[in-house]
C-alpha atoms as a PDB file:
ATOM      1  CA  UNK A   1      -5.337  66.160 -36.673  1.00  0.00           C
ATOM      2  CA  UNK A   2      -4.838  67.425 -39.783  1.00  0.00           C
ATOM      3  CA  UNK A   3      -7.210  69.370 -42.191  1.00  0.00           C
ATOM      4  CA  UNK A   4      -8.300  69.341 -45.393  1.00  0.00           C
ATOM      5  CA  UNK A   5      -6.524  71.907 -47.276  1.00  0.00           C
ATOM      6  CA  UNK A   6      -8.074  74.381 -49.790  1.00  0.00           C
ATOM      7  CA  UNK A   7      -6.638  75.892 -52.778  1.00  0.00           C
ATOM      8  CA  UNK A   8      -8.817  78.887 -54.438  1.00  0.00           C
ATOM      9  CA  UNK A   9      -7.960  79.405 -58.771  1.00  0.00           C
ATOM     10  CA  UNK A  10      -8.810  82.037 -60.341  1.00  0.00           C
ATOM     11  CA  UNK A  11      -8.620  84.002 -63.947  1.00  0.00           C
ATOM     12  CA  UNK A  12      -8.070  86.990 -61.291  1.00  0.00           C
ATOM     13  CA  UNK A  13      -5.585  87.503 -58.170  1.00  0.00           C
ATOM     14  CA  UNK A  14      -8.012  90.035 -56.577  1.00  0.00           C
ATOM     15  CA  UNK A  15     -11.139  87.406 -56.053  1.00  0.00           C
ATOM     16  CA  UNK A  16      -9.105  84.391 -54.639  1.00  0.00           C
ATOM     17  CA  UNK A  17      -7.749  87.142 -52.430  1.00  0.00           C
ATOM     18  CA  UNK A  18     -10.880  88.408 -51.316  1.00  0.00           C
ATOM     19  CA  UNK A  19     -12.406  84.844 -50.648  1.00  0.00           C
ATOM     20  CA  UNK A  20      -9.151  84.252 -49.241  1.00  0.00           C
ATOM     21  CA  UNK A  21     -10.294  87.200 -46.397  1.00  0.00           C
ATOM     22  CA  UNK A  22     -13.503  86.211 -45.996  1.00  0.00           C
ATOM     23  CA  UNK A  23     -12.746  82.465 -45.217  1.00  0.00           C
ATOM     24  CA  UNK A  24     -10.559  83.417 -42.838  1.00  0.00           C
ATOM     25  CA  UNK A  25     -13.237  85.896 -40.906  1.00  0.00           C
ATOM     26  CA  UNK A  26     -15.161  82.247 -40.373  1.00  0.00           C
ATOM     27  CA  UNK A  27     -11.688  79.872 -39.807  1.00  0.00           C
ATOM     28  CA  UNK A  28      -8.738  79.775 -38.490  1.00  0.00           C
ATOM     29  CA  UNK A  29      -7.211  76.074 -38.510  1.00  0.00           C
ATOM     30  CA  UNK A  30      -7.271  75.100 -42.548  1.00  0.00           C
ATOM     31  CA  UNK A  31      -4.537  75.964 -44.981  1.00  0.00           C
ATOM     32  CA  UNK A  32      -6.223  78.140 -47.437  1.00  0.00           C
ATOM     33  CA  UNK A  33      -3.927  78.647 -50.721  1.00  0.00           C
ATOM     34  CA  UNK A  34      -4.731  80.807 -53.866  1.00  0.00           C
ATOM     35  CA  UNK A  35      -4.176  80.537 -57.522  1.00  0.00           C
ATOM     36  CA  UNK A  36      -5.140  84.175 -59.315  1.00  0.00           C
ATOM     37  CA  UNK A  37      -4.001  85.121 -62.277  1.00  0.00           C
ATOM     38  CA  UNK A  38      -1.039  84.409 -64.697  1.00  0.00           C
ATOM     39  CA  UNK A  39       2.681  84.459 -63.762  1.00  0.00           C
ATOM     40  CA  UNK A  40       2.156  88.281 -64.448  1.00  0.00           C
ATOM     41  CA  UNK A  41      -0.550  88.217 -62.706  1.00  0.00           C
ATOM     42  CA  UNK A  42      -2.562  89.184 -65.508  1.00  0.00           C
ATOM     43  CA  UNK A  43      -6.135  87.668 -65.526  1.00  0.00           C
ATOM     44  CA  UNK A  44      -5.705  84.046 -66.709  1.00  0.00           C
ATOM     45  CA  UNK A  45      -4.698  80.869 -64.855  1.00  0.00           C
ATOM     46  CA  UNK A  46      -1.398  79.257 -63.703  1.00  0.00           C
ATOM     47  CA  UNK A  47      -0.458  75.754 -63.621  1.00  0.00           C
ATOM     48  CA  UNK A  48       2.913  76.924 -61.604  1.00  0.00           C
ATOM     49  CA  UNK A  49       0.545  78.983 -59.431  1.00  0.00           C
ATOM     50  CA  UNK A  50      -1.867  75.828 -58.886  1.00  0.00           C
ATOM     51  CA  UNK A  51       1.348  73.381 -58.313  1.00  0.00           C
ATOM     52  CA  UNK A  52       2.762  75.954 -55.670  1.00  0.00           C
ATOM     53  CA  UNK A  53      -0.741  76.413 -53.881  1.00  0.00           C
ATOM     54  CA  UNK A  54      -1.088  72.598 -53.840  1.00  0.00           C
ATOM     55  CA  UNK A  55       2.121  72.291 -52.088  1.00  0.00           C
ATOM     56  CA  UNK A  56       1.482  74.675 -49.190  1.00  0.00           C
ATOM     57  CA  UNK A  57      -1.864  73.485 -48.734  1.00  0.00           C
ATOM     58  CA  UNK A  58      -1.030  69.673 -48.668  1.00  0.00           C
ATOM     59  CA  UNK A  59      -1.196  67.318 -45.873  1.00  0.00           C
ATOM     60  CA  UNK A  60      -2.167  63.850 -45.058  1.00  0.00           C
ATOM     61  CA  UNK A  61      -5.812  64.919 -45.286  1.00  0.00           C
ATOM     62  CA  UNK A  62      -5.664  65.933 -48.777  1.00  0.00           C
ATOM     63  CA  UNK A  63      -6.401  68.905 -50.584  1.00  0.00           C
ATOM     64  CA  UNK A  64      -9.981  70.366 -52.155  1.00  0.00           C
ATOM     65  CA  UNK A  65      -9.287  72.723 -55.422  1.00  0.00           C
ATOM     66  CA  UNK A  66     -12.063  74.993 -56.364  1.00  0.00           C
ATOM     67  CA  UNK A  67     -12.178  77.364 -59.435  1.00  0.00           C
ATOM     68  CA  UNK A  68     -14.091  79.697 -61.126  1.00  0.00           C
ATOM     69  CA  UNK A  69     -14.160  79.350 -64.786  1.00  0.00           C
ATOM     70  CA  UNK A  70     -13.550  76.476 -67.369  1.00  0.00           C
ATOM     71  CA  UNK A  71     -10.024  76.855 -68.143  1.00  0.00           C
ATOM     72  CA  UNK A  72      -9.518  77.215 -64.466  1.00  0.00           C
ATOM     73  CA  UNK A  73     -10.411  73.830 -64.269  1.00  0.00           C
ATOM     74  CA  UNK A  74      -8.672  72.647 -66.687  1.00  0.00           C
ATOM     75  CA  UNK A  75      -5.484  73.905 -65.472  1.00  0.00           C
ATOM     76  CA  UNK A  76      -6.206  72.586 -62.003  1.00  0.00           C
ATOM     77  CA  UNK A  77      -6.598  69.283 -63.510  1.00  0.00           C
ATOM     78  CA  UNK A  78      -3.039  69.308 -65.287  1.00  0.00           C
ATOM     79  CA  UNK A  79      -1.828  70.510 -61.871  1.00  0.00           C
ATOM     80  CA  UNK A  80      -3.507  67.316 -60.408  1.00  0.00           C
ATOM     81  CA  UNK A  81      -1.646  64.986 -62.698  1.00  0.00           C
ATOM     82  CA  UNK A  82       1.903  66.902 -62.625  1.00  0.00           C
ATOM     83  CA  UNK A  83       1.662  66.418 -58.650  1.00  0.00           C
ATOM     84  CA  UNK A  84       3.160  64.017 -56.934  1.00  0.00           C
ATOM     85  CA  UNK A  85       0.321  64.182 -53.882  1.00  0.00           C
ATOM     86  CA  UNK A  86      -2.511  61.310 -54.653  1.00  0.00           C
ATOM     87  CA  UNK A  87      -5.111  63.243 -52.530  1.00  0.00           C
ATOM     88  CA  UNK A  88      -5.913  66.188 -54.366  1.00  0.00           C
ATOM     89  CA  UNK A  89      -9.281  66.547 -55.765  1.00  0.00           C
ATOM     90  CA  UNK A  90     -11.257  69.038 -57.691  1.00  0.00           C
ATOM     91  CA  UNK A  91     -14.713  70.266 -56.170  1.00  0.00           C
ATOM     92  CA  UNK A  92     -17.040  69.666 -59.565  1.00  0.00           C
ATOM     93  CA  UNK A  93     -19.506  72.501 -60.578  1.00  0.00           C
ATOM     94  CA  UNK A  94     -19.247  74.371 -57.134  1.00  0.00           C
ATOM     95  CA  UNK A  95     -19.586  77.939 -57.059  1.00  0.00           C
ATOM     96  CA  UNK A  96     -16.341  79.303 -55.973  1.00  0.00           C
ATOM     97  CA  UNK A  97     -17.043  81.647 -52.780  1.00  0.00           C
ATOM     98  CA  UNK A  98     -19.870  79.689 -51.134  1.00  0.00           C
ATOM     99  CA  UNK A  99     -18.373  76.716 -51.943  1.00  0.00           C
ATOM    100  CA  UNK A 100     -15.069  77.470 -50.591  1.00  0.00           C
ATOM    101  CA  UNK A 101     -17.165  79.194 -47.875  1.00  0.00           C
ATOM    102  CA  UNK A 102     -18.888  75.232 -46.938  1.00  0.00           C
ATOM    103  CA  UNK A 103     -15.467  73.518 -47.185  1.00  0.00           C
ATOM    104  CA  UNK A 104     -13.438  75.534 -45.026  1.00  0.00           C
ATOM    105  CA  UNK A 105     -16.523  75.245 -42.269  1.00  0.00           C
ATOM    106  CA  UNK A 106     -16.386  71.715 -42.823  1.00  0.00           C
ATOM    107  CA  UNK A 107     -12.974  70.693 -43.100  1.00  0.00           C
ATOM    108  CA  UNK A 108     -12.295  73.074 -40.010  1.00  0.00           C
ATOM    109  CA  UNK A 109     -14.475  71.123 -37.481  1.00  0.00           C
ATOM    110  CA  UNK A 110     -12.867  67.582 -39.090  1.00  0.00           C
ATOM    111  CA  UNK A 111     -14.502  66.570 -41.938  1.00  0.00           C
ATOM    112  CA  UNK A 112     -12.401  64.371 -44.604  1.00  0.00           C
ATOM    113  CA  UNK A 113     -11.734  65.290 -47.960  1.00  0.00           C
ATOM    114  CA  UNK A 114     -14.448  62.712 -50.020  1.00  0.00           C
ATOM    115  CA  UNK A 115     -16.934  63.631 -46.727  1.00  0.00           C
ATOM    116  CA  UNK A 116     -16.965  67.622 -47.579  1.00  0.00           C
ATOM    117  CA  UNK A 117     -17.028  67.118 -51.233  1.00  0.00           C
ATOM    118  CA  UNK A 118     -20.205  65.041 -51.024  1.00  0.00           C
ATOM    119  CA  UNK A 119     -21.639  67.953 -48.902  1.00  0.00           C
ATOM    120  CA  UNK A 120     -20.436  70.194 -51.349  1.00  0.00           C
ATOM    121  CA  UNK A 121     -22.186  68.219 -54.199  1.00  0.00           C
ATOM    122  CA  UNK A 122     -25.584  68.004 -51.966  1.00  0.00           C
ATOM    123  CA  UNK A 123     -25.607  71.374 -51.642  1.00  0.00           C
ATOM    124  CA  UNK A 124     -25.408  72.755 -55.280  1.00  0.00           C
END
């Protein structure tokens, strides 16, 4: 069975990197992407990044983006509608590291994509 997959974005390569560590201290079975920084990898966001982390991440049980600052999100959202994958959702006003924290638990003992964002929502 499949998992949902998670991709981290982020204004700065060094947090999704860290989050990246941590989440996998906890799990071992989810694809876990990141999206930090610019192309440069300057602080800023990357719709290429996003795309790319999307694609890695994907599988039949959809992917869960998370981000950490408003134009993160908006950039995740463009990546949503340049992508050719229909289950790809955004987790709405969830902090980044516990959030990401809950849905790697959760997708890693099963949970599908719609179940783990309403847990996400419930808990925040």
């Amino acid at each position: 069975m499949a998992q949902v997959g998670i991709v981290l974005v982020s204004h700065s390569i060094k947090v999704v990197e860290g989050i990246k560590d941590i989440l996998f201290q906890v799990v071992d079975n989810v694809p876990i992407e990141i999206a930090g920084g610019t192309a440069e990898n300057e602080i800023g966001t990357s719709i290429e990044k996003i795309l790319f982390a999307i694609e890695r991440a994907y599988s039949e049980a959809g992917v869960i983006l998370l981000f950490d600052l408003g134009s993160a999100r908006m950039n995740a959202e463009l990546a949503i509608e340049m992508t050719e994958y229909s289950n790809v959702k955004i987790a709405e006003n969830i902090p980044l590291l516990e959030g990401a924290y809950i849905a790697a638990v959760e997708s890693s003992i099963g949970k599908e994509i719609d179940e783990i964002l309403s847990i996400l929502s419930e808990s925040f």
